[in-house]
N, C-alpha and C. Protein backbone atom coordinates (compact mmCIF):
# COMPACT_ATOMS: atom_id res chain seq x y z
N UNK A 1 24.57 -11.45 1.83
CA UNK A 1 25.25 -10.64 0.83
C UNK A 1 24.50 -10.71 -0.50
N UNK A 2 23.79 -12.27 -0.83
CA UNK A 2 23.63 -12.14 -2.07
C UNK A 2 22.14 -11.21 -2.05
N UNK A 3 20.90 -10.62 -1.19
CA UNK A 3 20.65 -10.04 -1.01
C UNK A 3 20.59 -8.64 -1.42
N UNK A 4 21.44 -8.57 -1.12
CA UNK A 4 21.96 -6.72 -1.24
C UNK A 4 22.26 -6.71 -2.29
N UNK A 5 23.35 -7.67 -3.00
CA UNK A 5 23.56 -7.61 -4.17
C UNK A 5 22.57 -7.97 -5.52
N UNK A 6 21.17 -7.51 -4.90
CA UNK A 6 19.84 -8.41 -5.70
C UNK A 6 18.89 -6.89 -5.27
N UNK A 7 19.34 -6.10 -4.05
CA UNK A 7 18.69 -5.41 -4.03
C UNK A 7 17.89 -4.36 -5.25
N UNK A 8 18.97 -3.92 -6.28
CA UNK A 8 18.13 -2.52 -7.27
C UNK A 8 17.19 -3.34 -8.18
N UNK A 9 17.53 -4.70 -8.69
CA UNK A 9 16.28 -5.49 -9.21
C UNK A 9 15.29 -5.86 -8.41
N UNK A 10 15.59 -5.78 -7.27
CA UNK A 10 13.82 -6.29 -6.49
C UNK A 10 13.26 -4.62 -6.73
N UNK A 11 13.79 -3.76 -6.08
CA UNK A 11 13.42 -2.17 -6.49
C UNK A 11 13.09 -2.13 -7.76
N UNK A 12 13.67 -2.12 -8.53
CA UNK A 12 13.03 -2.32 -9.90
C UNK A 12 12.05 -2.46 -10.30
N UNK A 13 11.57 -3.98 -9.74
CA UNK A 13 10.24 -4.97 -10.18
C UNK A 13 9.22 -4.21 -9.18
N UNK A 14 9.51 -3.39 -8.32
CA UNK A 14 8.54 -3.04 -6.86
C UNK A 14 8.34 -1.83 -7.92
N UNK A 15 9.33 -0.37 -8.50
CA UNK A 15 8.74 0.19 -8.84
C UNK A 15 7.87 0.37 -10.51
N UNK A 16 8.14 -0.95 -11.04
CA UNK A 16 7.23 -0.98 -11.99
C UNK A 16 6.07 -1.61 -11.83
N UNK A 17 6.09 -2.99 -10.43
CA UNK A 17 4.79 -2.77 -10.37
C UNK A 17 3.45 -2.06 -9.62
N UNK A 18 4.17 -0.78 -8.60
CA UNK A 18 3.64 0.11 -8.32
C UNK A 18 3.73 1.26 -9.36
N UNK A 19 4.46 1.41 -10.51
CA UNK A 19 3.66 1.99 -11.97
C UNK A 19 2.37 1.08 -12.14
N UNK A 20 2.35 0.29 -12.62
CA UNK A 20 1.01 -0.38 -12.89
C UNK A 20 0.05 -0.30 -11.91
N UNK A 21 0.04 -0.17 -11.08
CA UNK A 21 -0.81 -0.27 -9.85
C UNK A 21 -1.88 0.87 -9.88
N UNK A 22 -0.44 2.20 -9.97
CA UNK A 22 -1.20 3.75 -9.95
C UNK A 22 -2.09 3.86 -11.39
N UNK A 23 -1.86 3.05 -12.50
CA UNK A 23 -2.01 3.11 -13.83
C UNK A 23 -3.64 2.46 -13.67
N UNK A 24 -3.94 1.29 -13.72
CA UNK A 24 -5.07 0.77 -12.73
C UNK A 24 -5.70 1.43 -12.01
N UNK A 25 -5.22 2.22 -11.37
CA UNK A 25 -6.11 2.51 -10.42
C UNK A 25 -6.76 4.05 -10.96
N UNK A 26 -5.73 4.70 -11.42
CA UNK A 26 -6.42 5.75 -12.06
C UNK A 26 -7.30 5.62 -13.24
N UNK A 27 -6.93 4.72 -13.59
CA UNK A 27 -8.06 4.13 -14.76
C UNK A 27 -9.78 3.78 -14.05
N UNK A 28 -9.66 3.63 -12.99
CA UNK A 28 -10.97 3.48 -12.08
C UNK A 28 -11.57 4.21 -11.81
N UNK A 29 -10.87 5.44 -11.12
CA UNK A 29 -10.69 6.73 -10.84
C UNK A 29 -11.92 7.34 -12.11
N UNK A 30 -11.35 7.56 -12.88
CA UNK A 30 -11.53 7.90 -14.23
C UNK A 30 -12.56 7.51 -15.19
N UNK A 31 -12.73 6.55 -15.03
CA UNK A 31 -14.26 5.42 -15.44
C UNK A 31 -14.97 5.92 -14.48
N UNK A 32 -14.66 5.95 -13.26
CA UNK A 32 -16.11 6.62 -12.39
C UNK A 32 -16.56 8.29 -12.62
N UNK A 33 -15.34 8.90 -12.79
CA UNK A 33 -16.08 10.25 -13.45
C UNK A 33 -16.42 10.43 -14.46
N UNK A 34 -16.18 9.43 -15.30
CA UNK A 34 -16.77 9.68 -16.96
C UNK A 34 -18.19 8.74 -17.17
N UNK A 35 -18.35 8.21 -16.44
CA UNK A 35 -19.86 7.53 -16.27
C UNK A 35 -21.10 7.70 -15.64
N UNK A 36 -22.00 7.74 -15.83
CA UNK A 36 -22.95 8.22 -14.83
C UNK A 36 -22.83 7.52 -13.64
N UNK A 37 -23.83 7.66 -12.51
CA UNK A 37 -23.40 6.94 -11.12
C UNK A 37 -22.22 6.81 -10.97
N UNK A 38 -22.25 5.70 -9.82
CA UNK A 38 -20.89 5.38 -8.83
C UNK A 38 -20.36 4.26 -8.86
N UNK A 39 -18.81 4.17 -9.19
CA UNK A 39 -18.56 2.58 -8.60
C UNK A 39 -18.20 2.75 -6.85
N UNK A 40 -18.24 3.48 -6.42
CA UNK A 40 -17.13 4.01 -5.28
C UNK A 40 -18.09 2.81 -4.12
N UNK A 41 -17.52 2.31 -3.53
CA UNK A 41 -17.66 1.67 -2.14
C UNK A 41 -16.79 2.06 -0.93
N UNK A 42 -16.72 3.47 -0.76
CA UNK A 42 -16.18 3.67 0.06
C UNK A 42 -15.85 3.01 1.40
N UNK A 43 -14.81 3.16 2.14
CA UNK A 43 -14.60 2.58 3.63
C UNK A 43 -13.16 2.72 4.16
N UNK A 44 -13.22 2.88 5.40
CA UNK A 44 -11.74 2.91 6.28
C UNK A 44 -12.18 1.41 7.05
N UNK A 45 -10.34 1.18 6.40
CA UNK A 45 -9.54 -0.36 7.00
C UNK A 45 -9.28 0.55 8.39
N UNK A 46 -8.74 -0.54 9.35
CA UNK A 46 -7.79 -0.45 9.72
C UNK A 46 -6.52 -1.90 9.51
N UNK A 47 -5.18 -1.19 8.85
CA UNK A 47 -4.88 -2.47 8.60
C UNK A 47 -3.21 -2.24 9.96
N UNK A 48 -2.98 -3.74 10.10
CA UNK A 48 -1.90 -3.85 10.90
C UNK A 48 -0.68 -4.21 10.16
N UNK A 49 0.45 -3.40 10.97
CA UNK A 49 1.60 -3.28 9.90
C UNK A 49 2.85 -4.23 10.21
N UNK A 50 3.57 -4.73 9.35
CA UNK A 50 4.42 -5.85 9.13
C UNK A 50 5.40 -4.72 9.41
N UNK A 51 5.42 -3.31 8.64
CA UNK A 51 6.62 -2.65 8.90
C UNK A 51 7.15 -2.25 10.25
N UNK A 52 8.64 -2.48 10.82
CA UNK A 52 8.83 -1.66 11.89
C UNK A 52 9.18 -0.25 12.39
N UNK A 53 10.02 0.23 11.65
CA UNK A 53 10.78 1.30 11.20
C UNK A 53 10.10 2.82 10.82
N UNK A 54 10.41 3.61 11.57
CA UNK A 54 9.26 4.77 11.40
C UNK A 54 9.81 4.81 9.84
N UNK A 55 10.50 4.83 9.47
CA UNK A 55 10.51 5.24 7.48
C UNK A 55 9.99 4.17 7.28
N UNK A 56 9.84 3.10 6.72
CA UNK A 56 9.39 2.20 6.26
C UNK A 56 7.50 2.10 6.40
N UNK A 57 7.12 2.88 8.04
CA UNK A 57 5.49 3.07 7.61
C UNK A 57 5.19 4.26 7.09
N UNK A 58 6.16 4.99 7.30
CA UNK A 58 6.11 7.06 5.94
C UNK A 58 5.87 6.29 4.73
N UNK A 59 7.17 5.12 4.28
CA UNK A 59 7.27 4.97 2.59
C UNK A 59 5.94 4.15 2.61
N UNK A 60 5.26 3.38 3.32
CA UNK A 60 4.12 2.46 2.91
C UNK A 60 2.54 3.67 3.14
N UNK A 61 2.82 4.37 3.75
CA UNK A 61 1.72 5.44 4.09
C UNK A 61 1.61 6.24 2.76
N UNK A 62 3.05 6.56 2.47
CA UNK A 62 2.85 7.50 1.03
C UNK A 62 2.73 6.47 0.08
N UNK A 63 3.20 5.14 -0.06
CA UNK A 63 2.42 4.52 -1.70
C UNK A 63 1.22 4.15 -1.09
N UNK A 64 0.54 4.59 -0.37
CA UNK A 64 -0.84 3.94 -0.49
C UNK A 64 -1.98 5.67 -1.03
N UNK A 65 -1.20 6.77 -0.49
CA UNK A 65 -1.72 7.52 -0.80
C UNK A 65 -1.47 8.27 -2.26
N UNK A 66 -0.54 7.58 -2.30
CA UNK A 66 0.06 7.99 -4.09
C UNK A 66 -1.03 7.51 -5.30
N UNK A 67 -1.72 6.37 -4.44
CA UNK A 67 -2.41 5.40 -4.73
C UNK A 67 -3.56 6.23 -5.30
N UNK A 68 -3.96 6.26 -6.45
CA UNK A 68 -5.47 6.70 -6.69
C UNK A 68 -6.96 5.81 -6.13
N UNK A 69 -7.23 6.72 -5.24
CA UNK A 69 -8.46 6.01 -4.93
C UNK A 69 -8.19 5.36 -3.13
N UNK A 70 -7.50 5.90 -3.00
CA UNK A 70 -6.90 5.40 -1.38
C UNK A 70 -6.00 6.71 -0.80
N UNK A 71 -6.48 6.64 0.62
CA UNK A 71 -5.71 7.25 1.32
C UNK A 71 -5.69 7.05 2.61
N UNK A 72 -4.64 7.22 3.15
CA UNK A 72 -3.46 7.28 4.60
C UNK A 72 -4.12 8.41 5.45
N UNK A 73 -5.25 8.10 6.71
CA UNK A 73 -5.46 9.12 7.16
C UNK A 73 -5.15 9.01 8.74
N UNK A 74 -4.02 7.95 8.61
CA UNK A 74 -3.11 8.20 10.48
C UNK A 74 -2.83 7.14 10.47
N UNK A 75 -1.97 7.10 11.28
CA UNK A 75 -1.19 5.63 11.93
C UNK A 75 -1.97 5.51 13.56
N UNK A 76 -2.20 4.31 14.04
CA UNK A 76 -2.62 4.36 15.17
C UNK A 76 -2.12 3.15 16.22
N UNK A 77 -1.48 3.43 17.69
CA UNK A 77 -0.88 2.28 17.88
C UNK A 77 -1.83 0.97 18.70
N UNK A 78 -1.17 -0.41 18.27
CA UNK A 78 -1.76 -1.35 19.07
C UNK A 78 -1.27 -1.53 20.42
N UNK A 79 -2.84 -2.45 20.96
CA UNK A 79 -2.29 -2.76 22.32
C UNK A 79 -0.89 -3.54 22.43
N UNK A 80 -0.51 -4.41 21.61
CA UNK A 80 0.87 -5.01 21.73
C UNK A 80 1.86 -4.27 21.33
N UNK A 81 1.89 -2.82 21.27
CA UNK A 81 3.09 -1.87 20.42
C UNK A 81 3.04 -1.40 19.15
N UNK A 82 2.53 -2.78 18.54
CA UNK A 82 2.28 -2.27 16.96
C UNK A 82 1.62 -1.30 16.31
N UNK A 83 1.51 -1.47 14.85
CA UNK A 83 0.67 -0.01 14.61
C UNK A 83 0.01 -0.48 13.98
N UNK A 84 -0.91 0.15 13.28
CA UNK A 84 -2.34 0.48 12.27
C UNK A 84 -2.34 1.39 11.52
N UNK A 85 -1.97 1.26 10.12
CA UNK A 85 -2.78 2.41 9.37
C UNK A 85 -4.37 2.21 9.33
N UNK A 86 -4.64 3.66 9.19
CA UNK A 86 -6.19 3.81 8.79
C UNK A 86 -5.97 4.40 7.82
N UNK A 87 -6.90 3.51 6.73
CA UNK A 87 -6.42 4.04 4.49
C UNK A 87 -8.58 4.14 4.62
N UNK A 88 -8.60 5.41 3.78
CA UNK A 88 -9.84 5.09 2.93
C UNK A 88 -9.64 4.90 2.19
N UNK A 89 -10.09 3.70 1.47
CA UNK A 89 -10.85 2.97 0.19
C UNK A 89 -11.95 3.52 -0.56
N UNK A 90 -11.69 3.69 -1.66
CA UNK A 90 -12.89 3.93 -2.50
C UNK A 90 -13.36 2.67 -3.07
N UNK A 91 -12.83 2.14 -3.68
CA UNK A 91 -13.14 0.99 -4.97
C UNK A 91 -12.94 -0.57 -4.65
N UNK A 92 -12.95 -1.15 -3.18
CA UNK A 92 -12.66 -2.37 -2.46
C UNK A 92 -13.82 -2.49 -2.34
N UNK A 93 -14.37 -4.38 -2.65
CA UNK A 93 -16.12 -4.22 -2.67
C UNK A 93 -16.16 -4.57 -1.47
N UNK A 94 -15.03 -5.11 -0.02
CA UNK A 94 -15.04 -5.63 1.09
C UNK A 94 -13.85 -4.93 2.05
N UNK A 95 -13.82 -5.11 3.32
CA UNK A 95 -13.01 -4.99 3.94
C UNK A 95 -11.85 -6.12 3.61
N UNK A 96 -12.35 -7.50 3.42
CA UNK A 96 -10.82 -8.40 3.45
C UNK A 96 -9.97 -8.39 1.95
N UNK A 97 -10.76 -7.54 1.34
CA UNK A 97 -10.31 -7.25 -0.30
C UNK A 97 -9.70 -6.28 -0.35
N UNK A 98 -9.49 -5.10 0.64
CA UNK A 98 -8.62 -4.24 1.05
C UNK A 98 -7.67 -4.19 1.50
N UNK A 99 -7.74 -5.33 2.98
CA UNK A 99 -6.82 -5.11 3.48
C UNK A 99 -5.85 -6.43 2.58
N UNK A 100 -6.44 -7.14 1.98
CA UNK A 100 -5.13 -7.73 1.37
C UNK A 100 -4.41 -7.47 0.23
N UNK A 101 -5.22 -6.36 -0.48
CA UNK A 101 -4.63 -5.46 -1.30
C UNK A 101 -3.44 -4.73 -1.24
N UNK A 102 -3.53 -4.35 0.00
CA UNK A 102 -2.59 -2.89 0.98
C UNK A 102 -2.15 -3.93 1.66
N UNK A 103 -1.86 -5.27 2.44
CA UNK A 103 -1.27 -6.15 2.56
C UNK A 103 -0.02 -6.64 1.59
N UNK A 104 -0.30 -6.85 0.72
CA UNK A 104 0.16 -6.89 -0.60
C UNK A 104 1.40 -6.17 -1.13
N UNK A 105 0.97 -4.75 -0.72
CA UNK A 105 1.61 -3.70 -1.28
C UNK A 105 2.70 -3.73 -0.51
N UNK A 106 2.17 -3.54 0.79
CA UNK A 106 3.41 -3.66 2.10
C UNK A 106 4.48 -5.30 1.76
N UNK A 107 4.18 -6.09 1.31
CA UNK A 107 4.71 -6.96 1.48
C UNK A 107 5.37 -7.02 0.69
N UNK A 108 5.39 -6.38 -0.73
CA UNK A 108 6.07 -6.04 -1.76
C UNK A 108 7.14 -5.05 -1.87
N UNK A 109 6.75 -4.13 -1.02
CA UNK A 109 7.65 -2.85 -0.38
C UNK A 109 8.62 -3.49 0.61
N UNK A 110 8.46 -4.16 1.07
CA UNK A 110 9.61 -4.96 2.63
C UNK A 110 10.26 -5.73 1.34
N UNK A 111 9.59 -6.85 0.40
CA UNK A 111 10.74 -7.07 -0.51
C UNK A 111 12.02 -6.50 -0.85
N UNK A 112 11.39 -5.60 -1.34
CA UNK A 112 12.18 -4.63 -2.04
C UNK A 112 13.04 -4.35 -1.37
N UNK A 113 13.35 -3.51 0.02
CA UNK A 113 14.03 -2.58 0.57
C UNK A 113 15.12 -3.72 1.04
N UNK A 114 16.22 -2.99 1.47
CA UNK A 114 17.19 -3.79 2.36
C UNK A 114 17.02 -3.29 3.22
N UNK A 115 16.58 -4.26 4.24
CA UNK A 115 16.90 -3.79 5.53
C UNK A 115 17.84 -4.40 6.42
N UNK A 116 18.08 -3.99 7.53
CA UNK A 116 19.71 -4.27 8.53
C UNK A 116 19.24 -6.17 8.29
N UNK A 117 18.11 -6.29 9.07
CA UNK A 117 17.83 -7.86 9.42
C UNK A 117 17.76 -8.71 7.80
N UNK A 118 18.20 -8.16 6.57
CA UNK A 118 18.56 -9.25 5.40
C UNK A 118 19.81 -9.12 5.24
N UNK A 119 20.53 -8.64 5.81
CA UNK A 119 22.15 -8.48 5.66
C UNK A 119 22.94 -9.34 6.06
């Protein structure tokens, strides 16, 4: 119960610090077109998902693509059931700097939400 009743402040803190996030990131965005050359290190993760719930990988698919400088280009399933997004990265100088980025995000997003199993 006390949970739920905690829920609109974890939402809260999730959507201000996915304000900052997009704020950051477009700031990168933005430094790379106003400068000569490139920071871009492009690359596709594939990352594996904590979420179960077909909404819950829509809402983590769309903040990653909300995301400046990243995008959601399919879900794909594992051999054990699970899934995979595939995100391109622009601005990650590694694969394990990505995926724990977008790790991150997801893990911050499951905070947030109530779901049946914190009730």
């Amino acid at each position: 119960m006390r949970r739920v009743l905690l829920a609109p402040g974890r939402m809260a803190v999730f959507v201000a610090w996915f304000a900052w996030q997009v704020l950051t990131s477009s700031g990168k965005v933005l430094h790379d077109i106003a400068t000569p050359g490139s920071d871009a290190t492009a690359r596709v993760v594939r990352m594996p998902l904590r979420s179960s719930s077909d909404a819950e990988v829509t809402f983590i698919a769309t903040l990653i693509t909300l995301t400046p400088g990243t995008l959601t280009l399919g879900v794909v399933r594992r051999e054990d059931g699970g899934r995979c997004l595939l995100v391109h990265s622009m601005y990650h100088r590694d694969h394990p700097s990505a995926l724990a980025d977008l790790n991150d995000m997801e893990a911050r997003m499951l905070r947030a939400l109530v779901r049946e199993d914190d009730r």
